[in-house]
C-alpha atoms as a PDB file:
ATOM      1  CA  UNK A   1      74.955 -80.241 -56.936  1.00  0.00           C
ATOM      2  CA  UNK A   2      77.506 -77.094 -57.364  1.00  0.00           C
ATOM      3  CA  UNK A   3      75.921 -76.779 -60.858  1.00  0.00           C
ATOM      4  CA  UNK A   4      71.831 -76.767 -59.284  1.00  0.00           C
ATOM      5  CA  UNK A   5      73.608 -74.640 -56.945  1.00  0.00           C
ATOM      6  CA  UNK A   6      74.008 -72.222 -59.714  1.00  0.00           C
ATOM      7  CA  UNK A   7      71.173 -72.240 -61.609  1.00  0.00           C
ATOM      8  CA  UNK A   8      68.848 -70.987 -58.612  1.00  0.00           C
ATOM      9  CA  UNK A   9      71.277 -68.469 -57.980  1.00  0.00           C
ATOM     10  CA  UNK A  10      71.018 -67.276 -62.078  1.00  0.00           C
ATOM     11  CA  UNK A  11      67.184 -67.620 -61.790  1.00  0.00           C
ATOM     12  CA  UNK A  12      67.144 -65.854 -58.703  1.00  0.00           C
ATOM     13  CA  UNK A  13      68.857 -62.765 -60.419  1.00  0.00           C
ATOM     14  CA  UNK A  14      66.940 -63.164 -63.269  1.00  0.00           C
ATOM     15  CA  UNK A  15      63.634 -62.596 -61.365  1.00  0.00           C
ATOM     16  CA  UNK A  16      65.045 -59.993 -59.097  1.00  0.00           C
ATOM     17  CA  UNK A  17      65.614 -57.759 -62.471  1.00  0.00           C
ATOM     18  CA  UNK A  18      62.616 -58.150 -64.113  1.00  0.00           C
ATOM     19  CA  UNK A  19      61.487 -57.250 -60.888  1.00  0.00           C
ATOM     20  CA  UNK A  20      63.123 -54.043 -60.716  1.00  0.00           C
ATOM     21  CA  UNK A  21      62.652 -53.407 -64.338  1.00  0.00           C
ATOM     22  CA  UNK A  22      58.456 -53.819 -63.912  1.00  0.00           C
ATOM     23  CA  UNK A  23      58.661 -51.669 -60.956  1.00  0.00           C
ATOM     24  CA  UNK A  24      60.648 -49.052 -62.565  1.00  0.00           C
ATOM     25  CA  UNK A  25      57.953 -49.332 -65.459  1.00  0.00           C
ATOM     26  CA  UNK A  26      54.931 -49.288 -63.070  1.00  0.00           C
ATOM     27  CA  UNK A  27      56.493 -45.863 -60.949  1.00  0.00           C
ATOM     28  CA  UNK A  28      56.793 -44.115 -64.520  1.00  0.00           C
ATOM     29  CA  UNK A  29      53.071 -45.236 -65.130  1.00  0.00           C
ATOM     30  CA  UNK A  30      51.889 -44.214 -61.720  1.00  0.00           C
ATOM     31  CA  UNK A  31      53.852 -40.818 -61.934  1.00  0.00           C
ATOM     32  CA  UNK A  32      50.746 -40.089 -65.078  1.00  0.00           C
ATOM     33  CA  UNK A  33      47.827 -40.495 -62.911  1.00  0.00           C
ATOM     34  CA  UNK A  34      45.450 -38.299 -60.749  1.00  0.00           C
ATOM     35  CA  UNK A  35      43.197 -39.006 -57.739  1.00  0.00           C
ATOM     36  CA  UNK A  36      39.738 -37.143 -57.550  1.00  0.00           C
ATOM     37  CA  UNK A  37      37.277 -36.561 -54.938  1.00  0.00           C
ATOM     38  CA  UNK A  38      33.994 -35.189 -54.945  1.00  0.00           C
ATOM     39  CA  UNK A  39      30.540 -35.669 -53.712  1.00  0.00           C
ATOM     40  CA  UNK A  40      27.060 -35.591 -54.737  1.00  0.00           C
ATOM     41  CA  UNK A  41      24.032 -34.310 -53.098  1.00  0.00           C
ATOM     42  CA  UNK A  42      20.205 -35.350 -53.939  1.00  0.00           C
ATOM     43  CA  UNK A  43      17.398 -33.530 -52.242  1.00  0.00           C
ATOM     44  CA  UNK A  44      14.192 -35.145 -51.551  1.00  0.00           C
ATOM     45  CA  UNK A  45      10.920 -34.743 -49.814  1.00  0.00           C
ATOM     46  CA  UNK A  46       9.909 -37.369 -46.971  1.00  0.00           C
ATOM     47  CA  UNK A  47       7.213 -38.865 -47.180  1.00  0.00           C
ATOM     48  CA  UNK A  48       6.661 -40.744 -43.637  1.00  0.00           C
ATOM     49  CA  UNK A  49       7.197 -38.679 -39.949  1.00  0.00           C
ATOM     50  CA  UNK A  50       7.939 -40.796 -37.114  1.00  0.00           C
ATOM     51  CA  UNK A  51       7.640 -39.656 -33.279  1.00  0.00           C
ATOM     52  CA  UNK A  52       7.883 -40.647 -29.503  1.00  0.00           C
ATOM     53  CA  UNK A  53       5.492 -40.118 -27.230  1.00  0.00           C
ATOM     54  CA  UNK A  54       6.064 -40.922 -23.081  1.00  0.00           C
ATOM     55  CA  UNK A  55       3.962 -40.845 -19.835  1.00  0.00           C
ATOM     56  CA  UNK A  56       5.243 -40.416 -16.307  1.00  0.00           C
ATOM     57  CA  UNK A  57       3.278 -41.329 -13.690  1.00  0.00           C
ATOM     58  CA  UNK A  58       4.262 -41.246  -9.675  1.00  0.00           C
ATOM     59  CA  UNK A  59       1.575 -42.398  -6.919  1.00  0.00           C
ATOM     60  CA  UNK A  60       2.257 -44.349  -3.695  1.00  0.00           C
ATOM     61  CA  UNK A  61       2.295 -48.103  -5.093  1.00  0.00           C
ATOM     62  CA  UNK A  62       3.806 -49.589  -8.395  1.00  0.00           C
ATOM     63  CA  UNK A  63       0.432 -50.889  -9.412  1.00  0.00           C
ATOM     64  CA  UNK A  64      -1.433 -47.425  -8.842  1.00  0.00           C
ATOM     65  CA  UNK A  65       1.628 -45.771 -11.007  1.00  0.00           C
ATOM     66  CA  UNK A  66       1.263 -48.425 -13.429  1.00  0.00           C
ATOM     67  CA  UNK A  67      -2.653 -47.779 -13.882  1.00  0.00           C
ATOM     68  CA  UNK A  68      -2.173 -44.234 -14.004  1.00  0.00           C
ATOM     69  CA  UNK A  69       0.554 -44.182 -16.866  1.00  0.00           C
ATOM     70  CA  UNK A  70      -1.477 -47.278 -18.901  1.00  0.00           C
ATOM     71  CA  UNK A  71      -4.798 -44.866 -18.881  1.00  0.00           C
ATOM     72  CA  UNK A  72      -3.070 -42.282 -20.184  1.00  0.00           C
ATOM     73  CA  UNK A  73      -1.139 -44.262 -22.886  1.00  0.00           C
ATOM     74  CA  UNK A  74      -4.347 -45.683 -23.854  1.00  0.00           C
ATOM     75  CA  UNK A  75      -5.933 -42.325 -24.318  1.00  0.00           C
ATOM     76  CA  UNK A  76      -3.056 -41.386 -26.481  1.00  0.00           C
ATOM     77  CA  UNK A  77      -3.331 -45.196 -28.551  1.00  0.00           C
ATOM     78  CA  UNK A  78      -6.972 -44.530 -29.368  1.00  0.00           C
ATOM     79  CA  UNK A  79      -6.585 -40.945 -30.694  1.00  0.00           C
ATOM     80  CA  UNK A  80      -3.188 -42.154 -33.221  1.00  0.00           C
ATOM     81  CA  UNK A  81      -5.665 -45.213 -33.989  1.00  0.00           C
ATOM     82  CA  UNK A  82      -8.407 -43.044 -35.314  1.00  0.00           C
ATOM     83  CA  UNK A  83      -5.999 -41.586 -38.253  1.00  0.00           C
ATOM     84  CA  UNK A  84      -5.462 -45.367 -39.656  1.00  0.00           C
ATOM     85  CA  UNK A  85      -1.749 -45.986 -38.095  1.00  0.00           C
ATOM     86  CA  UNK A  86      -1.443 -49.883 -38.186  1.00  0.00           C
ATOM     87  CA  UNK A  87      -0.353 -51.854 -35.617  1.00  0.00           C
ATOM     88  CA  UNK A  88       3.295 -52.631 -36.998  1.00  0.00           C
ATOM     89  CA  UNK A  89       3.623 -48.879 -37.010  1.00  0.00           C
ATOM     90  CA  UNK A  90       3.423 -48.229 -33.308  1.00  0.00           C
ATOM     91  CA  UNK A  91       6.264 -50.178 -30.839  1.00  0.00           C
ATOM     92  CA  UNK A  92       7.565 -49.525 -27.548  1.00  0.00           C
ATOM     93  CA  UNK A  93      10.307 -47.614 -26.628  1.00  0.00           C
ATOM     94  CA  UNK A  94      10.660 -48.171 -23.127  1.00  0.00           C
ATOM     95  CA  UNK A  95       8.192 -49.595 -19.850  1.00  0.00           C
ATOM     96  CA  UNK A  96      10.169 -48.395 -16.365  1.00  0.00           C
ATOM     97  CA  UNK A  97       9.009 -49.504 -13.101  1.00  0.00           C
ATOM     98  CA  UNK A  98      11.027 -47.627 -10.622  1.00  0.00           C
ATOM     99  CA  UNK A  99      10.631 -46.239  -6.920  1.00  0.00           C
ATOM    100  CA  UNK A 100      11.348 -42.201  -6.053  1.00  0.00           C
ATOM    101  CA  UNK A 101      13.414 -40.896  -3.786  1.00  0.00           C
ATOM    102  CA  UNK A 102      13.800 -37.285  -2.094  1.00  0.00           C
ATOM    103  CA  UNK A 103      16.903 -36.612  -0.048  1.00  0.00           C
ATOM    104  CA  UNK A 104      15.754 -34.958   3.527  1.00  0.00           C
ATOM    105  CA  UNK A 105      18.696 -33.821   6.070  1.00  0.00           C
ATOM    106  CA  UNK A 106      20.909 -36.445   4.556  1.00  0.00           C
ATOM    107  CA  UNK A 107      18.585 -39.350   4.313  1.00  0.00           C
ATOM    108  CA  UNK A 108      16.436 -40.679   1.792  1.00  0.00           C
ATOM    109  CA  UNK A 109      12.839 -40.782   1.908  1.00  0.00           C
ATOM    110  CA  UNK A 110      10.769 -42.758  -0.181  1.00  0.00           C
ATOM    111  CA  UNK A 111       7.874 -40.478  -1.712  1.00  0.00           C
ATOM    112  CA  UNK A 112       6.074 -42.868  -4.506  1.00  0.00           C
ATOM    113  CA  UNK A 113       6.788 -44.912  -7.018  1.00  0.00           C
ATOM    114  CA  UNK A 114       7.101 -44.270 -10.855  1.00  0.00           C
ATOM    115  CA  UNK A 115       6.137 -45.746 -13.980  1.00  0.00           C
ATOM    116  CA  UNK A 116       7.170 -44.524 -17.361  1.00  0.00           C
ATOM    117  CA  UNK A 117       6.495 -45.947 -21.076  1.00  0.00           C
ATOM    118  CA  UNK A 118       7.647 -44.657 -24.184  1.00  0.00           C
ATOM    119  CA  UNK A 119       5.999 -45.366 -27.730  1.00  0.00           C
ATOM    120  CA  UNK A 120       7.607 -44.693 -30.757  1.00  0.00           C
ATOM    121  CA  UNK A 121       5.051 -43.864 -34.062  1.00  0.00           C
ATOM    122  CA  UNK A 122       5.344 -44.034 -37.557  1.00  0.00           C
ATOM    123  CA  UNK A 123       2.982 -41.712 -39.311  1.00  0.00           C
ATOM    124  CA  UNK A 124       2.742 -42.371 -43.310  1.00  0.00           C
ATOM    125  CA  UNK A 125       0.124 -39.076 -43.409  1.00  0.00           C
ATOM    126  CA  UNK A 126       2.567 -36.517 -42.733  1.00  0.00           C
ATOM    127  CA  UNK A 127       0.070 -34.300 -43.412  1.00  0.00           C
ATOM    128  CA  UNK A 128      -2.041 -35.581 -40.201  1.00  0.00           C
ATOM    129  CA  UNK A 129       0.680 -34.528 -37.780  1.00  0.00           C
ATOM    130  CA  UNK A 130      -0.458 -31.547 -37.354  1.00  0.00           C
ATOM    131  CA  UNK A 131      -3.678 -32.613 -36.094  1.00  0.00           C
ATOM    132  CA  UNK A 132      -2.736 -35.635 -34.464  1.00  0.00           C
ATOM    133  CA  UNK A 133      -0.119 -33.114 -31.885  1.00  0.00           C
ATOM    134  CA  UNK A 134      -3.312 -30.953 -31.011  1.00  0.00           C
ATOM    135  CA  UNK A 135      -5.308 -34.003 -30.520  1.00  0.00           C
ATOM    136  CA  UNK A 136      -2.831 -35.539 -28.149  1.00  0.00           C
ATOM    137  CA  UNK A 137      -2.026 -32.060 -26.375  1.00  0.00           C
ATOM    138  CA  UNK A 138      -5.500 -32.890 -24.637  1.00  0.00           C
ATOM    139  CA  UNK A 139      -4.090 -35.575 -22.348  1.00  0.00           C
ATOM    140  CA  UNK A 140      -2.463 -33.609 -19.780  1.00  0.00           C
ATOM    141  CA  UNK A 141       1.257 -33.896 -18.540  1.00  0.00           C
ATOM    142  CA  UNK A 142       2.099 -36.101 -21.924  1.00  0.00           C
ATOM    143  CA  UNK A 143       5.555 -35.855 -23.859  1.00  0.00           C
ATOM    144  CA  UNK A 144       5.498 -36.165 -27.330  1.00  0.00           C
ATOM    145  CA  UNK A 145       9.382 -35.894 -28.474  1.00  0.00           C
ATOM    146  CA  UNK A 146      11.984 -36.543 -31.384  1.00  0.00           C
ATOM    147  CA  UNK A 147       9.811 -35.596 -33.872  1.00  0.00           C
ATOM    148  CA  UNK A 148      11.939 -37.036 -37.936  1.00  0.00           C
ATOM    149  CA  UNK A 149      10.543 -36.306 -41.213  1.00  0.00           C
ATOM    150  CA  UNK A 150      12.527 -39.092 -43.539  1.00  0.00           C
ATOM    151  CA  UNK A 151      11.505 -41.076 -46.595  1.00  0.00           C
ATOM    152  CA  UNK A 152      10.775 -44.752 -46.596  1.00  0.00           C
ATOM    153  CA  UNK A 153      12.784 -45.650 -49.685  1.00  0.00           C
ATOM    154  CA  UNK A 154      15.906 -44.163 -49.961  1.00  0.00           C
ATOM    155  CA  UNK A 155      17.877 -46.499 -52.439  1.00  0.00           C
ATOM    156  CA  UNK A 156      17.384 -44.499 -55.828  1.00  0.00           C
ATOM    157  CA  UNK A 157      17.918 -41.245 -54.095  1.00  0.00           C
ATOM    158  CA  UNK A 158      21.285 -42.842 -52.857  1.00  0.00           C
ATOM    159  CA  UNK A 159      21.994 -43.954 -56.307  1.00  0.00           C
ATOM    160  CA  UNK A 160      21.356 -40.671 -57.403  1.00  0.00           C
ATOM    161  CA  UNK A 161      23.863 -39.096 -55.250  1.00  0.00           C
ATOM    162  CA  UNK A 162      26.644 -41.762 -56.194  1.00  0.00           C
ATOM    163  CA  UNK A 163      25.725 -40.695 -60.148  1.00  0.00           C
ATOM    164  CA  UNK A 164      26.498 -37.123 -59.427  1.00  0.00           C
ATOM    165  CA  UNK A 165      29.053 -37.638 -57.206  1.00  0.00           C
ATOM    166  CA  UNK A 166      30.782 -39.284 -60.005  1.00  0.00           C
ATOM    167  CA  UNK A 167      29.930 -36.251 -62.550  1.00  0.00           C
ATOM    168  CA  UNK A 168      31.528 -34.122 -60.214  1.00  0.00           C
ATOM    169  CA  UNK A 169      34.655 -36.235 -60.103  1.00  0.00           C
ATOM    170  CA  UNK A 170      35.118 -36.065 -63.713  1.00  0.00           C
ATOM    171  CA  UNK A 171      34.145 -32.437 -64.070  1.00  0.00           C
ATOM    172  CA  UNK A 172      37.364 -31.657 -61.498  1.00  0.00           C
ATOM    173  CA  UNK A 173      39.534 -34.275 -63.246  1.00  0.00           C
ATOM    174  CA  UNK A 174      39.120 -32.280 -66.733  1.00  0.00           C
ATOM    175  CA  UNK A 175      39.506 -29.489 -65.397  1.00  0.00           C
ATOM    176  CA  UNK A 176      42.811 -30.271 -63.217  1.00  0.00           C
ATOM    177  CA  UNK A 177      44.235 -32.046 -66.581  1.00  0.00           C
ATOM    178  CA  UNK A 178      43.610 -28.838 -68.941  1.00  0.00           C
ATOM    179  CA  UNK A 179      44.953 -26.644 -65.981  1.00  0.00           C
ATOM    180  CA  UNK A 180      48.121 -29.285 -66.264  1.00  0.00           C
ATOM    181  CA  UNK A 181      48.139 -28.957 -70.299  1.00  0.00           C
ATOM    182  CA  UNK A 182      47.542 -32.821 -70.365  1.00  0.00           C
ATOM    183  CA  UNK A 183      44.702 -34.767 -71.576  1.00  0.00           C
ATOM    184  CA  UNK A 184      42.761 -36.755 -69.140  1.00  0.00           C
ATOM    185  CA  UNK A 185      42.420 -40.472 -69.754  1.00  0.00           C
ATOM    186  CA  UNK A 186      40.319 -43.645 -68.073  1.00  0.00           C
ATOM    187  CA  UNK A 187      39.190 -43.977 -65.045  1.00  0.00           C
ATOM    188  CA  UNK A 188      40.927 -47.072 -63.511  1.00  0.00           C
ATOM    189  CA  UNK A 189      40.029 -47.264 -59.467  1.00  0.00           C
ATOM    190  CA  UNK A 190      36.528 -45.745 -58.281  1.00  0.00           C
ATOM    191  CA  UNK A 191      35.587 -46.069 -54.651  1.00  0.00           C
ATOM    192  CA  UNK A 192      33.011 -44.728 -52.714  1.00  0.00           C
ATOM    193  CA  UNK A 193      34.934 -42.162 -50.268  1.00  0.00           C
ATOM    194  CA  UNK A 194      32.107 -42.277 -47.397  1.00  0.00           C
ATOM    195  CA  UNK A 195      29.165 -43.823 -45.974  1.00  0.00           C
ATOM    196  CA  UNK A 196      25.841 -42.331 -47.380  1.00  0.00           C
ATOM    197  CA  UNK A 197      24.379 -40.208 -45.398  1.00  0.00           C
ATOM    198  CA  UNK A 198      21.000 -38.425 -45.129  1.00  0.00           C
ATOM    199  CA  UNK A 199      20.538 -34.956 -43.381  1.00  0.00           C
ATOM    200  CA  UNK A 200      16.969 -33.639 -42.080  1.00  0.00           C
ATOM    201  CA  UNK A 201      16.283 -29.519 -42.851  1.00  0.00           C
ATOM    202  CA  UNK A 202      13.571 -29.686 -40.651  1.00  0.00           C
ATOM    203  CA  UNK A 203      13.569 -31.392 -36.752  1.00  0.00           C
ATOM    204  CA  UNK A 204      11.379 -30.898 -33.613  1.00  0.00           C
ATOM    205  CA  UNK A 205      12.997 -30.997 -30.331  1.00  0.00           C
ATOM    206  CA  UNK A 206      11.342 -32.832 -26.982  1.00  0.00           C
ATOM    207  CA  UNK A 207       8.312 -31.074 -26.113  1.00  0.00           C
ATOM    208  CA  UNK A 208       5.707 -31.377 -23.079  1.00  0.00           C
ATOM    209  CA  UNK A 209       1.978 -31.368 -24.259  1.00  0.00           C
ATOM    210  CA  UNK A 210      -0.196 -29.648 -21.756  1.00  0.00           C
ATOM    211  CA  UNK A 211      -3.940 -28.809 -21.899  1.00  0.00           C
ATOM    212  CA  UNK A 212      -5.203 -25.418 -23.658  1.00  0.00           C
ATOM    213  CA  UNK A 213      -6.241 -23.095 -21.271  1.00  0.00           C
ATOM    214  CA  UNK A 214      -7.269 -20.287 -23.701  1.00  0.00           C
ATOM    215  CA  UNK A 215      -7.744 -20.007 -27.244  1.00  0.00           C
ATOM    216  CA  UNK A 216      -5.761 -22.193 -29.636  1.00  0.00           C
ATOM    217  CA  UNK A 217      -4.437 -22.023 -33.334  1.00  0.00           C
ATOM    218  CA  UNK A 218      -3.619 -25.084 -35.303  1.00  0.00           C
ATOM    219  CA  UNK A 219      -0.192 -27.035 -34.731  1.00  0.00           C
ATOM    220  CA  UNK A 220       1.868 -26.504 -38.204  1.00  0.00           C
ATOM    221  CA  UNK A 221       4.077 -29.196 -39.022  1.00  0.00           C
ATOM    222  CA  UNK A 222       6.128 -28.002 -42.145  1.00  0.00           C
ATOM    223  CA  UNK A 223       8.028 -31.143 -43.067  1.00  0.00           C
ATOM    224  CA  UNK A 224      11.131 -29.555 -45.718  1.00  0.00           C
ATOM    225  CA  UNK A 225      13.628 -31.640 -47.728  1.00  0.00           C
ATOM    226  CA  UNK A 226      16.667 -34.775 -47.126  1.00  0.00           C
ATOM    227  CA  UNK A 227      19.635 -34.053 -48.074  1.00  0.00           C
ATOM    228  CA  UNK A 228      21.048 -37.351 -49.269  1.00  0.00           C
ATOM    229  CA  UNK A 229      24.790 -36.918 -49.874  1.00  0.00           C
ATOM    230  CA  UNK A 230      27.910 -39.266 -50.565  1.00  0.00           C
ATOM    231  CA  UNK A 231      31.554 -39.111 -51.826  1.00  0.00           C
ATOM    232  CA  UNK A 232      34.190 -41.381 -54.282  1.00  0.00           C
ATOM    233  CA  UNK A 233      37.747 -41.224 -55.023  1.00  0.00           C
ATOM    234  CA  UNK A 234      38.476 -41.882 -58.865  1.00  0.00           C
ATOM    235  CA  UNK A 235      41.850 -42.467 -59.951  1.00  0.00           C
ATOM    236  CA  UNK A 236      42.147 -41.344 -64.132  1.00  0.00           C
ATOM    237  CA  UNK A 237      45.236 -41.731 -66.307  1.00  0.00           C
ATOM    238  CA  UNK A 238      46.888 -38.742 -67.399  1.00  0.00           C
ATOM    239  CA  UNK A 239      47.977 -38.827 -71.238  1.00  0.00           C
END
């Protein structure tokens, strides 16, 4: 028994110095290696426009309100329909039923009720929106809103981005080891520092569409370029 006793005990130490002696070996290794970071950038140009557009309507029933907002949202439905936007490219934001209130020496007085519905459109002819915001300007007291350029298919754009994000990474790494009179070796760890992202150079804020009551010029709609843009970490050995 005394003699099993031992021989754990001798393995034991065994192991716990070629433990120490792999870890010393490992923190001399480690002390020869550099961590990177850079990013990459792609720009592109969209190539769909998407959009909201909302009525409000208030009369003195729910059903009257409701009328009143569905008219107008049908007006708006037949002019997107006559430049080709499909069915799966129109959905609904929002349909609110909802009484009004004013507040009158302290007490609330019922004045109507309310309905509001919100559509949001996807427009593959960015070059229509021009048109399609003059066109819909003729339906009076109508909000079209949250107007985003973007582009369909991003995935080879984002690729893209991870490629050069990757040249830049090496381009610092050589030039951090010549700075450090060393010569840069493998890479042994790449990660992707950061979430793709994607940022618009060109948005329209919420706007209210009234009627033209003198003369008009055409709605311009310059859509820009993404900005597709992403980051990695690359750990090299340093000889």
């Amino acid at each position: 028994m005394k003699k099993k006793i031992a021989l754990i005990l001798s393995l034991i130490i065994v192991s716990l110095f070629l433990t120490s002696c792999l870890s010393s070996r490992d923190l001399e290794h480690n002390e020869k290696l550099i961590t990177v970071s850079a990013s990459g950038q792609v720009s592109i140009t969209p190539d769909i426009v998407t959009f909201n557009i909302e009525v409000n309507e208030t009369k003195k029933t729910t059903s009257e309100a409701l009328n009143a907002a569905n008219k107008k949202m049908d007006e708006a439905l037949k002019i997107l329909y006559t430049y080709n936007i499909a069915d799966k490219d129109v959905s609904t934001n929002y349909l609110n039923l909802n009484p009004q209130y004013n507040w009158d020496d302290g007490k609330r007085i019922l004045i109507g009720q309310v309905a509001s519905q919100s559509i949001k459109v996807k427009l593959r002819n960015i070059e229509d929106l021009g048109k399609i915001i003059d066109d819909i300007s003729t339906i009076s007291n109508i909000n079209l809103y949250s107007i985003q350029f973007d582009k369909e298919d991003k995935s080879e754009a984002y690729e893209q981005a991870r490629i050069n994000a990757v040249k830049n990474a090496i381009s610092k790494a050589k030039t951090l080891s010549i700075a450090a009179n060393m010569e840069l070796g493998e890479p042994i760890s790449i990660s992707e520092g950061s979430t793709p992202s994607y940022i618009t150079s060109n948005r329209y804020s919420s706007a209210k569409l009234m009627v033209a009551e003198s003369a008009s010029y055409d709605t311009q709609t310059p859509s820009g370029e993404l900005t597709i843009s992403t980051s990695v970490n690359i750990i090299f050995e340093m000889n």
